[in-house]
Structures are given as structure tokens and as C-alpha cells.
PDB file of N, CA and C in Angstrom:
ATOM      1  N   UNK A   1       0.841  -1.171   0.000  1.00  0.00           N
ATOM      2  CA  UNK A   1       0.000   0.000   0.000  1.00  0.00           C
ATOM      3  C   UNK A   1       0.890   1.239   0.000  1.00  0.00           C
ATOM      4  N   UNK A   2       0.806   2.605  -0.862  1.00  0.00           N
ATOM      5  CA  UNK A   2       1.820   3.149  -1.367  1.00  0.00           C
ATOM      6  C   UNK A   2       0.831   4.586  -1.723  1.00  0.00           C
ATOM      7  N   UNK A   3       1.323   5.670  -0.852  1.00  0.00           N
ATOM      8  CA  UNK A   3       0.538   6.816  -0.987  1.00  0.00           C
ATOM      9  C   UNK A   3       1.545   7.567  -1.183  1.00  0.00           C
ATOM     10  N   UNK A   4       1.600   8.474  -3.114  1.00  0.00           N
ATOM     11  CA  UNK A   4       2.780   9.425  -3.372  1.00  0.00           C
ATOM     12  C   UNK A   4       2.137  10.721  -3.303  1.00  0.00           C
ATOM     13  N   UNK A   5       2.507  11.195  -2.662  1.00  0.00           N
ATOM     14  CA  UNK A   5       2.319  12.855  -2.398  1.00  0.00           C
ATOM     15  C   UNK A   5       2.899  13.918  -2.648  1.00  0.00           C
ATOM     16  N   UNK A   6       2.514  14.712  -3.938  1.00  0.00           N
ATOM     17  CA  UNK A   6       3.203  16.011  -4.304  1.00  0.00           C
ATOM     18  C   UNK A   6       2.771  16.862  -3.736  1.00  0.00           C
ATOM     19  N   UNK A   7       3.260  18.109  -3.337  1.00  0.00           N
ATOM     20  CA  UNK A   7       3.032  19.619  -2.756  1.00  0.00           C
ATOM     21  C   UNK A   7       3.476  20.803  -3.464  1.00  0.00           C
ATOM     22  N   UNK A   8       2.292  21.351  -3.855  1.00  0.00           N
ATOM     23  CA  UNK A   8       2.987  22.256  -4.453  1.00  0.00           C
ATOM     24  C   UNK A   8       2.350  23.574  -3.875  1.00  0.00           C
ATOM     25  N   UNK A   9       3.134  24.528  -3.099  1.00  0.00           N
ATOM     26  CA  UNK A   9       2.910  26.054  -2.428  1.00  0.00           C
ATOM     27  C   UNK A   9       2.845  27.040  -3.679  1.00  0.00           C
ATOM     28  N   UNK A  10       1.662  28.077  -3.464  1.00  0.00           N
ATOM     29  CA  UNK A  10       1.474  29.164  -4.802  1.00  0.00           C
ATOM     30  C   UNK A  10       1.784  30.256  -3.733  1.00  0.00           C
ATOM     31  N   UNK A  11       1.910  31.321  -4.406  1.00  0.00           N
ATOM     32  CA  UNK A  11       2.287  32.536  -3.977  1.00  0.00           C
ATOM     33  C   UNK A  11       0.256  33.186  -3.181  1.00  0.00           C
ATOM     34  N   UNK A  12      -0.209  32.641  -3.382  1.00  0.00           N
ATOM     35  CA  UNK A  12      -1.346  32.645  -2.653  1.00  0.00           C
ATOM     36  C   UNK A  12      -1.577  32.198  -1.611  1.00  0.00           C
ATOM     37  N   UNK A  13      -1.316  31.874  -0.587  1.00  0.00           N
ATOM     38  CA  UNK A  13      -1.328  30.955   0.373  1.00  0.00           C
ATOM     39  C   UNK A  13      -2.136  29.727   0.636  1.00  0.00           C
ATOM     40  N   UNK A  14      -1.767  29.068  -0.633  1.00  0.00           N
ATOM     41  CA  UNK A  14      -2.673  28.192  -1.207  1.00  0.00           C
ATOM     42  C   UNK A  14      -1.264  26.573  -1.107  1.00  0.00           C
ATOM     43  N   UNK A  15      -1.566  25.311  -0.221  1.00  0.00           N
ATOM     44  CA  UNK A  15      -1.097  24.415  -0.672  1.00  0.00           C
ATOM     45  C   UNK A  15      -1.940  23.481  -1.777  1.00  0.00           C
ATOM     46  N   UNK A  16      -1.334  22.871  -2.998  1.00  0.00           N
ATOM     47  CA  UNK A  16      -2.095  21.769  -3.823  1.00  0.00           C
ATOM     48  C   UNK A  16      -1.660  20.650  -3.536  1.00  0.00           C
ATOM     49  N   UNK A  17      -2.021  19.397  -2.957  1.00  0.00           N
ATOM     50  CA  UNK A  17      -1.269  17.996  -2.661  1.00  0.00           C
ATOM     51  C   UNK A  17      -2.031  17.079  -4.188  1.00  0.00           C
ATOM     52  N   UNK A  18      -1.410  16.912  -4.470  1.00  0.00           N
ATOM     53  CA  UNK A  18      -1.667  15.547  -5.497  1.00  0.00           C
ATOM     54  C   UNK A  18      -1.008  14.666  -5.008  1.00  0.00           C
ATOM     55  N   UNK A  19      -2.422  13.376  -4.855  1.00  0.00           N
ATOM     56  CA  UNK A  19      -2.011  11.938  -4.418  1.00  0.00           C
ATOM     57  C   UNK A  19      -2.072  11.280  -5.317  1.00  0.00           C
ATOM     58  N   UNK A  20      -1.204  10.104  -5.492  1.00  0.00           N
ATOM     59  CA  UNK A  20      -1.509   8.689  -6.122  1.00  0.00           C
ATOM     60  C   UNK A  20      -1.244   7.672  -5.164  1.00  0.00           C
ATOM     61  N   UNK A  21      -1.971   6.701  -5.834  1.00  0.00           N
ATOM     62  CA  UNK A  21      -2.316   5.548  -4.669  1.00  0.00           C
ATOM     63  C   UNK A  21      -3.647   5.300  -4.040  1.00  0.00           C
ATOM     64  N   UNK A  22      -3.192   4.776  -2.801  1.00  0.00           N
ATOM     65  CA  UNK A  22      -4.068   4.466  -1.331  1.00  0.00           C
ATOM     66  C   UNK A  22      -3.635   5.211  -0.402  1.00  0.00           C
ATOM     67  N   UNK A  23      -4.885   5.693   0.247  1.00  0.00           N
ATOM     68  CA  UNK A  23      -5.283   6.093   1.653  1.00  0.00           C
ATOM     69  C   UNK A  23      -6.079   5.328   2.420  1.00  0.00           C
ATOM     70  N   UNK A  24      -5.463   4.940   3.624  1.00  0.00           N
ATOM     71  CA  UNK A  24      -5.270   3.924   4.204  1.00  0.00           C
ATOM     72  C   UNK A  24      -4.369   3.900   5.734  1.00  0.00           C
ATOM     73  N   UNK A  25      -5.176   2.892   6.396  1.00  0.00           N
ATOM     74  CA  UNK A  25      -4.790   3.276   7.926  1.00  0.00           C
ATOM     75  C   UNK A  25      -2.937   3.238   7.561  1.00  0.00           C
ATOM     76  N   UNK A  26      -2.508   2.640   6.960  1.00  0.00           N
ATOM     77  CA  UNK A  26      -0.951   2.385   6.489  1.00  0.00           C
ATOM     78  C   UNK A  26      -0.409   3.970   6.208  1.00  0.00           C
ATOM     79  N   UNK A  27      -1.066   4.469   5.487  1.00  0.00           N
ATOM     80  CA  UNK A  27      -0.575   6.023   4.361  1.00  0.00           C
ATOM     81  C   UNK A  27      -1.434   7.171   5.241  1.00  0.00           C
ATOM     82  N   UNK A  28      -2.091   6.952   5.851  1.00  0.00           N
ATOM     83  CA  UNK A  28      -2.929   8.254   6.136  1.00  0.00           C
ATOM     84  C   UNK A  28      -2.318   8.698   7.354  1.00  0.00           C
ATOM     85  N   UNK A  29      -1.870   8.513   8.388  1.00  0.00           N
ATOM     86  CA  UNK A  29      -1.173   8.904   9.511  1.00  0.00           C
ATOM     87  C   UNK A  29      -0.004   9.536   8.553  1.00  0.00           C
ATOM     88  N   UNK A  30       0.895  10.016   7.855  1.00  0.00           N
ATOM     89  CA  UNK A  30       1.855  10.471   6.707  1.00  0.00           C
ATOM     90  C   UNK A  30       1.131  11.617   6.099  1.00  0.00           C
ATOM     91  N   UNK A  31      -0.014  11.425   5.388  1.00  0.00           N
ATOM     92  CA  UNK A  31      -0.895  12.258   4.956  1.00  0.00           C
ATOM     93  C   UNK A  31      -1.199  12.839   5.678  1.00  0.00           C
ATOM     94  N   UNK A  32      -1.967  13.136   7.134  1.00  0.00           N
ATOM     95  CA  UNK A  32      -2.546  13.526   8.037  1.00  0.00           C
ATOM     96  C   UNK A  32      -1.049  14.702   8.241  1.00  0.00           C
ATOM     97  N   UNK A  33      -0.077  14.095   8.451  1.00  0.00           N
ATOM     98  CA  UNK A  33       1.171  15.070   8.932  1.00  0.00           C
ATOM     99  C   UNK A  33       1.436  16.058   8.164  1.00  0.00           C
ATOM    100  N   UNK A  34       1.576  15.670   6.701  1.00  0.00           N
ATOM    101  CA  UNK A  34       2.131  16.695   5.683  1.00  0.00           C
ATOM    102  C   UNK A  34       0.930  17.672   5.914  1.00  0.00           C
ATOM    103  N   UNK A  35      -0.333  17.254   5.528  1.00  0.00           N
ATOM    104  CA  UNK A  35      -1.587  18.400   5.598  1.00  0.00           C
ATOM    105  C   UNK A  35      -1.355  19.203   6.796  1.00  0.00           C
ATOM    106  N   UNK A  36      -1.354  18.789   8.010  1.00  0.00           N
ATOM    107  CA  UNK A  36      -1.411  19.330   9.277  1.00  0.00           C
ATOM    108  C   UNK A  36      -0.277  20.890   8.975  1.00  0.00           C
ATOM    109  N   UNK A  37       0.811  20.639   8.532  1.00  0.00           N
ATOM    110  CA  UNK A  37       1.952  22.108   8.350  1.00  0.00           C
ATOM    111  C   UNK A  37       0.697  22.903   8.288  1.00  0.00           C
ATOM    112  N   UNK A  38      -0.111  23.086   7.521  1.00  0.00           N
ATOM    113  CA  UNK A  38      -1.284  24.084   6.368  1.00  0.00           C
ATOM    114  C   UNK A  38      -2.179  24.466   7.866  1.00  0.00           C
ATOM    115  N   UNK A  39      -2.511  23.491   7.886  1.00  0.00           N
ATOM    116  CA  UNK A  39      -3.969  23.706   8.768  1.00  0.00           C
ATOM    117  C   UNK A  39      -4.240  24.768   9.893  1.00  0.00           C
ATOM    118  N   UNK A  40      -3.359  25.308  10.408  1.00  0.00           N
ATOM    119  CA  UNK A  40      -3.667  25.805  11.239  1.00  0.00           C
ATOM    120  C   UNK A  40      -2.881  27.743  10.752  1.00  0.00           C
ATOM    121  N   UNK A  41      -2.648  27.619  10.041  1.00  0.00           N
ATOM    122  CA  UNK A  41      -1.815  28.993   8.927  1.00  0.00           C
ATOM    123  C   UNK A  41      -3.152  29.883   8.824  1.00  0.00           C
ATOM    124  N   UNK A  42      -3.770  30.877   9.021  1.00  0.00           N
ATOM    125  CA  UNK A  42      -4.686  31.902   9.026  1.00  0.00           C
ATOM    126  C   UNK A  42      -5.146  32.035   7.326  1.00  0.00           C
ATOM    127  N   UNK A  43      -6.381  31.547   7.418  1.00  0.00           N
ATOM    128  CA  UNK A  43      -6.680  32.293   5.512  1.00  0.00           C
ATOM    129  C   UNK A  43      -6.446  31.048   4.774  1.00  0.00           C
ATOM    130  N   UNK A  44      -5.758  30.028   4.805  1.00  0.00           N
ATOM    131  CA  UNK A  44      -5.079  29.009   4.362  1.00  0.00           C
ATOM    132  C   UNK A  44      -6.027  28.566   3.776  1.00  0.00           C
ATOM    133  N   UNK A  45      -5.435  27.410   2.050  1.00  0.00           N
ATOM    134  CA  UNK A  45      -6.467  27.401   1.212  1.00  0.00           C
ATOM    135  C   UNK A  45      -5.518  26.053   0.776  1.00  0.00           C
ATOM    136  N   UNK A  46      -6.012  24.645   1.341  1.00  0.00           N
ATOM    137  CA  UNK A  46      -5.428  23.125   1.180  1.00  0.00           C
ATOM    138  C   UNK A  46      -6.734  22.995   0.090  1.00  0.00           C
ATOM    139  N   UNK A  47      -6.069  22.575  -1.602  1.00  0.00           N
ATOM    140  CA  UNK A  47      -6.260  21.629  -2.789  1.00  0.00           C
ATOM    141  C   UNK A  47      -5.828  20.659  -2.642  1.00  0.00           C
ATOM    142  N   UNK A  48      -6.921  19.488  -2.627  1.00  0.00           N
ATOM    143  CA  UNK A  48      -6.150  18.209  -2.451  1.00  0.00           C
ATOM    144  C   UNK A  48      -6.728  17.265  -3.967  1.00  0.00           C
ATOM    145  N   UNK A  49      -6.258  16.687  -5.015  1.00  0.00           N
ATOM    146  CA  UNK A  49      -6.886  16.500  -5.815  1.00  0.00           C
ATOM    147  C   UNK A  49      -6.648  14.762  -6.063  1.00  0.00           C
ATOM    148  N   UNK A  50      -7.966  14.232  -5.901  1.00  0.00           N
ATOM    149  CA  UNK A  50      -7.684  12.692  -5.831  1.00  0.00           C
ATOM    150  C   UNK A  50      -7.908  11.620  -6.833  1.00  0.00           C
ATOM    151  N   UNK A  51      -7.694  12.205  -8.517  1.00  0.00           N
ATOM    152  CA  UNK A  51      -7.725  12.007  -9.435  1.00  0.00           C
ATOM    153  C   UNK A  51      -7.631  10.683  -9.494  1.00  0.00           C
ATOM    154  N   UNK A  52      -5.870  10.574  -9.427  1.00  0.00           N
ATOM    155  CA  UNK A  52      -4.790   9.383  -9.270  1.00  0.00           C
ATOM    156  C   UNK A  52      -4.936   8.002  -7.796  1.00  0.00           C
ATOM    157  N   UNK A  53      -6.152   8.457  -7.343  1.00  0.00           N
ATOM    158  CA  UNK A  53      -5.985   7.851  -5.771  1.00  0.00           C
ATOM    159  C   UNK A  53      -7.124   6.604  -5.834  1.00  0.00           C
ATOM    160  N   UNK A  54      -6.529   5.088  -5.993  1.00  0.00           N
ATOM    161  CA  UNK A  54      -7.045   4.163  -6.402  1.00  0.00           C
ATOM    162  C   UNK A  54      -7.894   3.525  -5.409  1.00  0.00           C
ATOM    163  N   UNK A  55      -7.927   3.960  -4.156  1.00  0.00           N
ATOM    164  CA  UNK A  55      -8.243   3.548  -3.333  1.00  0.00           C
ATOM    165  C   UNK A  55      -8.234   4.177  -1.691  1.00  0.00           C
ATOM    166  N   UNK A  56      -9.496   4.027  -1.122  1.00  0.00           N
ATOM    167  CA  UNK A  56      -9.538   5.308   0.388  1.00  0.00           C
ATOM    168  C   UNK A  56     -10.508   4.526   1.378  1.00  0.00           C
ATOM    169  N   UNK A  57     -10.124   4.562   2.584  1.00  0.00           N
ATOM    170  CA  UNK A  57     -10.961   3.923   3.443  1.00  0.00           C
ATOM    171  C   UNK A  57     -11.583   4.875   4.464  1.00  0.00           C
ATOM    172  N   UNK A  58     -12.106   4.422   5.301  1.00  0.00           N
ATOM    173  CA  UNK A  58     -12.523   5.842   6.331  1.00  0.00           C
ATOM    174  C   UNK A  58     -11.374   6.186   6.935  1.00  0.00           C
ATOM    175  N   UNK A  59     -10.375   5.688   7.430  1.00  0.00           N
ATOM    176  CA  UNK A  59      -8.718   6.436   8.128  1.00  0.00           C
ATOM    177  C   UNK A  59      -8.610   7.683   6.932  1.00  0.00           C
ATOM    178  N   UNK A  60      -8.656   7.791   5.895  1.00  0.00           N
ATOM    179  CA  UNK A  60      -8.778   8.697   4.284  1.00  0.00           C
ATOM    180  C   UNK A  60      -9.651   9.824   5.086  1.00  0.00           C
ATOM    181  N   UNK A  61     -11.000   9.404   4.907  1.00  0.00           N
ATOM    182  CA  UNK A  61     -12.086  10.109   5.681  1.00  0.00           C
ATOM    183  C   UNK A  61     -12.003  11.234   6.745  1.00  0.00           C
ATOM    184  N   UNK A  62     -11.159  10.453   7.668  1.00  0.00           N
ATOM    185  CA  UNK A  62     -11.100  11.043   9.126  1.00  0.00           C
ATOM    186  C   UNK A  62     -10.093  11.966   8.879  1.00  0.00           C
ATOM    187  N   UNK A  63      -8.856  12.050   8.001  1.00  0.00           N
ATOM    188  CA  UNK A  63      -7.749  12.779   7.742  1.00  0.00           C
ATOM    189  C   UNK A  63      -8.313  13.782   7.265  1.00  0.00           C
ATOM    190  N   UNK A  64      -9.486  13.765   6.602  1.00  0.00           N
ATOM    191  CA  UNK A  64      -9.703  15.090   5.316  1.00  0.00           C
ATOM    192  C   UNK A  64     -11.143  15.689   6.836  1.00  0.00           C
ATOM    193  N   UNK A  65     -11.330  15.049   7.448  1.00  0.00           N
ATOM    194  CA  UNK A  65     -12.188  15.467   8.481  1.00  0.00           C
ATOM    195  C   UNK A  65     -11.925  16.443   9.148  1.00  0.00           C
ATOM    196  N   UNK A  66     -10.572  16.068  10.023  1.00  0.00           N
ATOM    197  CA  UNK A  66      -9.826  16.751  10.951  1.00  0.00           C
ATOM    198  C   UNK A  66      -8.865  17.776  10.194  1.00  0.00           C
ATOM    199  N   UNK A  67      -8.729  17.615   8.979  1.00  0.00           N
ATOM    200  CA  UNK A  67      -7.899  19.154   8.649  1.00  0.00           C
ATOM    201  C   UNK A  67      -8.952  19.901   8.015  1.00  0.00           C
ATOM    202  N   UNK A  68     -10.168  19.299   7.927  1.00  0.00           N
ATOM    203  CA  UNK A  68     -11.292  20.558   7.733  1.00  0.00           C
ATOM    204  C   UNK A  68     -11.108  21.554   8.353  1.00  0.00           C
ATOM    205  N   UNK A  69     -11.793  20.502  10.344  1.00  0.00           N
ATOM    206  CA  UNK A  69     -12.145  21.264  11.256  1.00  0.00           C
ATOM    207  C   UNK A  69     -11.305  22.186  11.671  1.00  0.00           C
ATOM    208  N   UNK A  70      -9.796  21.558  11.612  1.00  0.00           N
ATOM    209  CA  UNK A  70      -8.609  22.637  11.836  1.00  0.00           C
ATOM    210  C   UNK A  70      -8.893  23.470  10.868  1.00  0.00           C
ATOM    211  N   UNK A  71      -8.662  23.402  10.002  1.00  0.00           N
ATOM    212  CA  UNK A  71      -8.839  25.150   9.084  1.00  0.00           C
ATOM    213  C   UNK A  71     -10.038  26.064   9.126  1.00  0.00           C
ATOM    214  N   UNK A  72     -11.108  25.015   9.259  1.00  0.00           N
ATOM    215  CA  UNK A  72     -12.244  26.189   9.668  1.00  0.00           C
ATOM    216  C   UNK A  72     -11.975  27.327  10.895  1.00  0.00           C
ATOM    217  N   UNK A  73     -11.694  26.489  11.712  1.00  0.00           N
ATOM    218  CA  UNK A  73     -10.946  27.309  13.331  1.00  0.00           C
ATOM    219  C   UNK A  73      -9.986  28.489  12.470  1.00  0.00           C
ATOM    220  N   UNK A  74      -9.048  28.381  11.830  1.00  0.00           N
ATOM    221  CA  UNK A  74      -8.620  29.832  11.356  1.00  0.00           C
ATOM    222  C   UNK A  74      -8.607  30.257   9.860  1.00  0.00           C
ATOM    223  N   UNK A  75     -10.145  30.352   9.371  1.00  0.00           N
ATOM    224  CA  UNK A  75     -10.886  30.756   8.596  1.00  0.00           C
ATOM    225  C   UNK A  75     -10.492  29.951   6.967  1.00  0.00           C
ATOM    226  N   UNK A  76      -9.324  29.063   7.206  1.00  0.00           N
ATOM    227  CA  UNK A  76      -9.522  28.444   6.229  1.00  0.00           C
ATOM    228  C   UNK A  76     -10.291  27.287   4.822  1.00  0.00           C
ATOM    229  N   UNK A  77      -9.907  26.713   4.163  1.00  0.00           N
ATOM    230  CA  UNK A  77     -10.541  25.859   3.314  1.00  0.00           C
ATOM    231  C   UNK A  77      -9.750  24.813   2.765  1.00  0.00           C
ATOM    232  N   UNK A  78     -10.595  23.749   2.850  1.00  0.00           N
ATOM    233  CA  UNK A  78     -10.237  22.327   2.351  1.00  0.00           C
ATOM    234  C   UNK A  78     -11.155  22.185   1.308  1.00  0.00           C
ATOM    235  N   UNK A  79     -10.605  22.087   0.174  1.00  0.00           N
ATOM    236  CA  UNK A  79     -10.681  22.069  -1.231  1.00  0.00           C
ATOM    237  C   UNK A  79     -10.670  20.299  -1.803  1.00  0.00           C
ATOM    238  N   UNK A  80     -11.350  19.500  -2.307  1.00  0.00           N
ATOM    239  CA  UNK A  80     -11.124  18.214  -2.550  1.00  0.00           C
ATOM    240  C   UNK A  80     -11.376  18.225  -4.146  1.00  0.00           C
ATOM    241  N   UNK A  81     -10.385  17.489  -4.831  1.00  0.00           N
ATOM    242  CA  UNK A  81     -11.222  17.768  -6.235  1.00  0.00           C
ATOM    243  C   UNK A  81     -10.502  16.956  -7.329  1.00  0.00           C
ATOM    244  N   UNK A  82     -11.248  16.483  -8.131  1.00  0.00           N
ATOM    245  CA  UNK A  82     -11.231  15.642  -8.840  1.00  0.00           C
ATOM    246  C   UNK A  82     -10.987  13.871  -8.420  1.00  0.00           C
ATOM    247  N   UNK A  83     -12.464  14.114  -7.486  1.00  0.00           N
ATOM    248  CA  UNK A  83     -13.029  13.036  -7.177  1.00  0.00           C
ATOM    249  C   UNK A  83     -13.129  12.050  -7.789  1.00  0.00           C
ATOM    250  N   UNK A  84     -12.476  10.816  -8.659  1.00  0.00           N
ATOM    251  CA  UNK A  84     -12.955   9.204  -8.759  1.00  0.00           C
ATOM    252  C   UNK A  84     -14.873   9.431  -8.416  1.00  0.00           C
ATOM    253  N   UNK A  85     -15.106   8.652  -8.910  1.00  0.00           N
ATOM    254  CA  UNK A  85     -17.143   7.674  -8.628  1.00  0.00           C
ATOM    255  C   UNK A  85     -16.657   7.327  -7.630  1.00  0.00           C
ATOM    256  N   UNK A  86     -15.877   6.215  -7.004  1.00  0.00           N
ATOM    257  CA  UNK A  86     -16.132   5.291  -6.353  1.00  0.00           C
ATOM    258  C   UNK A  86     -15.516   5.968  -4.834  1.00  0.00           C
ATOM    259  N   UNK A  87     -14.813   6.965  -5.032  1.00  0.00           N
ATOM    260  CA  UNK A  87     -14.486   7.486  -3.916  1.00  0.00           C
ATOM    261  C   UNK A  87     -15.226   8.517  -3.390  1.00  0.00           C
ATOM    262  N   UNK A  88     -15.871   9.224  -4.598  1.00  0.00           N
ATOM    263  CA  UNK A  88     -17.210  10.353  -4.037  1.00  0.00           C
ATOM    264  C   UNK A  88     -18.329   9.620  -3.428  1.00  0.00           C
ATOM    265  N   UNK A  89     -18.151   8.599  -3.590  1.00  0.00           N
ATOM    266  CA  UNK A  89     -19.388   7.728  -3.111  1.00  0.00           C
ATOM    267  C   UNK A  89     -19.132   7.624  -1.472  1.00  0.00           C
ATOM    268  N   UNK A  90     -18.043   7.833  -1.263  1.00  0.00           N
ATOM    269  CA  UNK A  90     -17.163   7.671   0.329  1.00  0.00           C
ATOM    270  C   UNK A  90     -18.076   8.902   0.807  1.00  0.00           C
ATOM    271  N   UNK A  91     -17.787   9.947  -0.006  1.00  0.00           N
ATOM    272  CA  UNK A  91     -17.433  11.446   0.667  1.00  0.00           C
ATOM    273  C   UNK A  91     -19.587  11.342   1.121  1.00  0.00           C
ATOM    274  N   UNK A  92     -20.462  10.921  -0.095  1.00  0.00           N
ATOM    275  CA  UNK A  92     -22.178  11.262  -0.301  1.00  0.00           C
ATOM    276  C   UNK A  92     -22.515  10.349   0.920  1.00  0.00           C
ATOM    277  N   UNK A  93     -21.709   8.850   0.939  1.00  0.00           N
ATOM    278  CA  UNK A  93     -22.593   8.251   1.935  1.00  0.00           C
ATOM    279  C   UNK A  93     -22.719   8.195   3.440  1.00  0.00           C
ATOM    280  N   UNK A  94     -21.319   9.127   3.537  1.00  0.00           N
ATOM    281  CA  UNK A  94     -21.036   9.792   5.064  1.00  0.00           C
ATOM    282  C   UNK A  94     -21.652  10.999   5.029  1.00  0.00           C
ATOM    283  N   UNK A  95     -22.145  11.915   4.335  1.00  0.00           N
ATOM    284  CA  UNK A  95     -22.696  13.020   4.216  1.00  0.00           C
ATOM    285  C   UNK A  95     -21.762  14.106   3.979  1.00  0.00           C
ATOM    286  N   UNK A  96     -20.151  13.592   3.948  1.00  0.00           N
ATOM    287  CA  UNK A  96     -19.658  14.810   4.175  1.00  0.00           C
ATOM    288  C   UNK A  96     -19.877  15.591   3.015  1.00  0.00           C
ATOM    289  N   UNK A  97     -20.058  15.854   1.516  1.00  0.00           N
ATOM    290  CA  UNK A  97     -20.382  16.149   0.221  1.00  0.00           C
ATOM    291  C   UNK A  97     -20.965  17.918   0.356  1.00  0.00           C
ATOM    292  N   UNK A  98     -22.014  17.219   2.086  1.00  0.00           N
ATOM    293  CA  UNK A  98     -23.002  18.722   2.585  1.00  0.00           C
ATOM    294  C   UNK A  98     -21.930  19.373   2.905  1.00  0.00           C
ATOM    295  N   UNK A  99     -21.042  19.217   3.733  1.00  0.00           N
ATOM    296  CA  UNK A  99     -20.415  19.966   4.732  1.00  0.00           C
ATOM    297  C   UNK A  99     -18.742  20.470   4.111  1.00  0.00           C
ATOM    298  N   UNK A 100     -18.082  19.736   3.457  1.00  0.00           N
ATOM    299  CA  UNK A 100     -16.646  19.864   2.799  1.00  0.00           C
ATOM    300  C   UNK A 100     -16.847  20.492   1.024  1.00  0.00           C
ATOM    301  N   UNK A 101     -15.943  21.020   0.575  1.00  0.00           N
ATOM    302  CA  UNK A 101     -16.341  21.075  -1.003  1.00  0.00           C
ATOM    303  C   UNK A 101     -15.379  19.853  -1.696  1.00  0.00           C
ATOM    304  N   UNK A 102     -16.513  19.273  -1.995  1.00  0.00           N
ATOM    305  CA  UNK A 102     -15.701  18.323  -2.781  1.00  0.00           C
ATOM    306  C   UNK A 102     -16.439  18.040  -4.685  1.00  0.00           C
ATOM    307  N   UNK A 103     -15.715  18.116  -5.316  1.00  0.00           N
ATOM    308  CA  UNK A 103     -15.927  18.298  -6.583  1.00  0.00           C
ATOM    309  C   UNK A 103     -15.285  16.786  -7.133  1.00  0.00           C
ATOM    310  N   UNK A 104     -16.236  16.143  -8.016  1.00  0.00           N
ATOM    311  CA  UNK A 104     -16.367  15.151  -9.319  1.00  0.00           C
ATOM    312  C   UNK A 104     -15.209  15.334 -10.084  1.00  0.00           C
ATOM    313  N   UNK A 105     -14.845  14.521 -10.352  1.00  0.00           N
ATOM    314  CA  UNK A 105     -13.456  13.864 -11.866  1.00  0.00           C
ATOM    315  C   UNK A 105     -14.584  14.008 -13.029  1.00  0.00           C
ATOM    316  N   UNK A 106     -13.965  14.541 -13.508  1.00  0.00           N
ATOM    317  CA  UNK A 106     -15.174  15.294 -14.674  1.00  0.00           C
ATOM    318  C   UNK A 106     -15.033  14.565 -15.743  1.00  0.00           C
ATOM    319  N   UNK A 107     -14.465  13.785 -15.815  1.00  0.00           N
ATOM    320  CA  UNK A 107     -14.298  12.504 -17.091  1.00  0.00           C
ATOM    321  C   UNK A 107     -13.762  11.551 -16.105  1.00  0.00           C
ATOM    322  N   UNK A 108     -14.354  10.253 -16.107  1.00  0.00           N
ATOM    323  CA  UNK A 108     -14.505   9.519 -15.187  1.00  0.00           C
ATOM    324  C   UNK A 108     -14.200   8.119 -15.650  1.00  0.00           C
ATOM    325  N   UNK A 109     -13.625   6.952 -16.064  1.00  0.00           N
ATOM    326  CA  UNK A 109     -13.644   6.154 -17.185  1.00  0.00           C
ATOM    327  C   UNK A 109     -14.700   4.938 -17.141  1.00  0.00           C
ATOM    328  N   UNK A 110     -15.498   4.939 -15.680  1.00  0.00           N
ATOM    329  CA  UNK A 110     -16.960   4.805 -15.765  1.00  0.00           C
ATOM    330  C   UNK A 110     -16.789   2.923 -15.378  1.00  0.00           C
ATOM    331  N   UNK A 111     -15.241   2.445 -14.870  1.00  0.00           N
ATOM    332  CA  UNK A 111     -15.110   1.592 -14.150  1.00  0.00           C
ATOM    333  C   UNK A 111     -15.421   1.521 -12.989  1.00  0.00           C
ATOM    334  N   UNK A 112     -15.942   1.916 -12.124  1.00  0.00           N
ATOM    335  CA  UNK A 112     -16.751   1.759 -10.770  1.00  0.00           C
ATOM    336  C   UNK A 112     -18.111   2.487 -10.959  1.00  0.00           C
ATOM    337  N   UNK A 113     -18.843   1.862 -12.075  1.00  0.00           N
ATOM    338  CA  UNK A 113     -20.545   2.273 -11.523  1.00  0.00           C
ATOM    339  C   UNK A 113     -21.166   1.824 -10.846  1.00  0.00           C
ATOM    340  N   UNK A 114     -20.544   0.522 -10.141  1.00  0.00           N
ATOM    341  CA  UNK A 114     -21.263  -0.703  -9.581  1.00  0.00           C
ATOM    342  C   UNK A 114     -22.570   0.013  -8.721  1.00  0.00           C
TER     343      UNK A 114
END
């Protein structure tokens, strides 16, 4: 199980993480750390885009949970985007979809309609 994580900082105070892989009780304690630097930065604006990310369990869940709540506390945003089907299906059937912004893979190759 193998979670690669790019970061890339804009002159906005904006981090973008692109994952590939799994998130997973294995990878997400790693994930949870790198995000955490961001989270608590005033104004702060975490893109996390899960295009490439083959696979997420609720440990996935709880990571993108808790650096919500941290950034809401100092007025920031957690950005999710380019959602997989099978992983937005994570985000609709926990409800979080209401509460986080999380945005659809807009071409999708339509292997997980199950």
C-alpha cells in the first residue's frame, strides 16, 4: 500500500497535494502530517486532488475530516477535487459532500458504476 504525495505552495497561500495511490490506515497517519503544516496557517487554502488515488478507506475520511475542522478554526478551506465515482461515493454516503467542497473527476472512465 503506497501513498505518493506532491506539494505544491502558490504565492497565494494556497497548498495543492496531489495523491496517487491508497489512503489507508498504512498512508494516512503520513498524509494527516504533511496536511497538518497548512492547517492551522490563518486564511489558508489546502487543494487536495484525488484524481490518481485508487483507493480510500474511512482512516482517508477522518484525515480530510480533521484538517477541515482545523482550518475552519482559522478561517480556512479544504478544497477536494477531482473526485474518482467510487471514492465520491465515500465522501455522499457519510454526508460529508453537505459539509466539505468536494468536486467530481469530470471525465470519469466509468469503471466503478457498480
Amino acid at each position: 500500500m503506497v501513498l505518493n504525495t506532491s506539494v505544491e505552495e502558490t504565492n497565494d497561500n494556497t497548498a495543492i497535494f496531489t495523491l496517487r495511490g491508497e489512503i489507508d490506515g498504512n498512508t494516512a497517519p503520513r498524509l494527516e502530517i504533511e496536511m497538518s503544516k497548512f492547517a492551522e496557517i490563518e486564511n489558508f487554502v489546502i487543494r487536495v486532488n484525488l484524481s490518481e488515488v485508487t483507493y480510500m478507506d474511512s482512516t482517508g475520511l477522518g484525515v480530510f475530516v480533521g484538517i477541515y475542522k482545523s482550518l475552519v478554526k482559522v478561517n480556512g478551506q479544504l478544497l477536494i477535487e477531482e473526485v474518482p465515482k467510487r471514492l465520491y461515493r465515500l465522501f455522499t454516503i457519510t454526508g460529508l459532500d453537505n459539509i466539505m467542497s468536494i468536486n467530481r473527476k469530470e471525465k470519469d472512465d466509468g469503471a466503478d458504476d457498480n
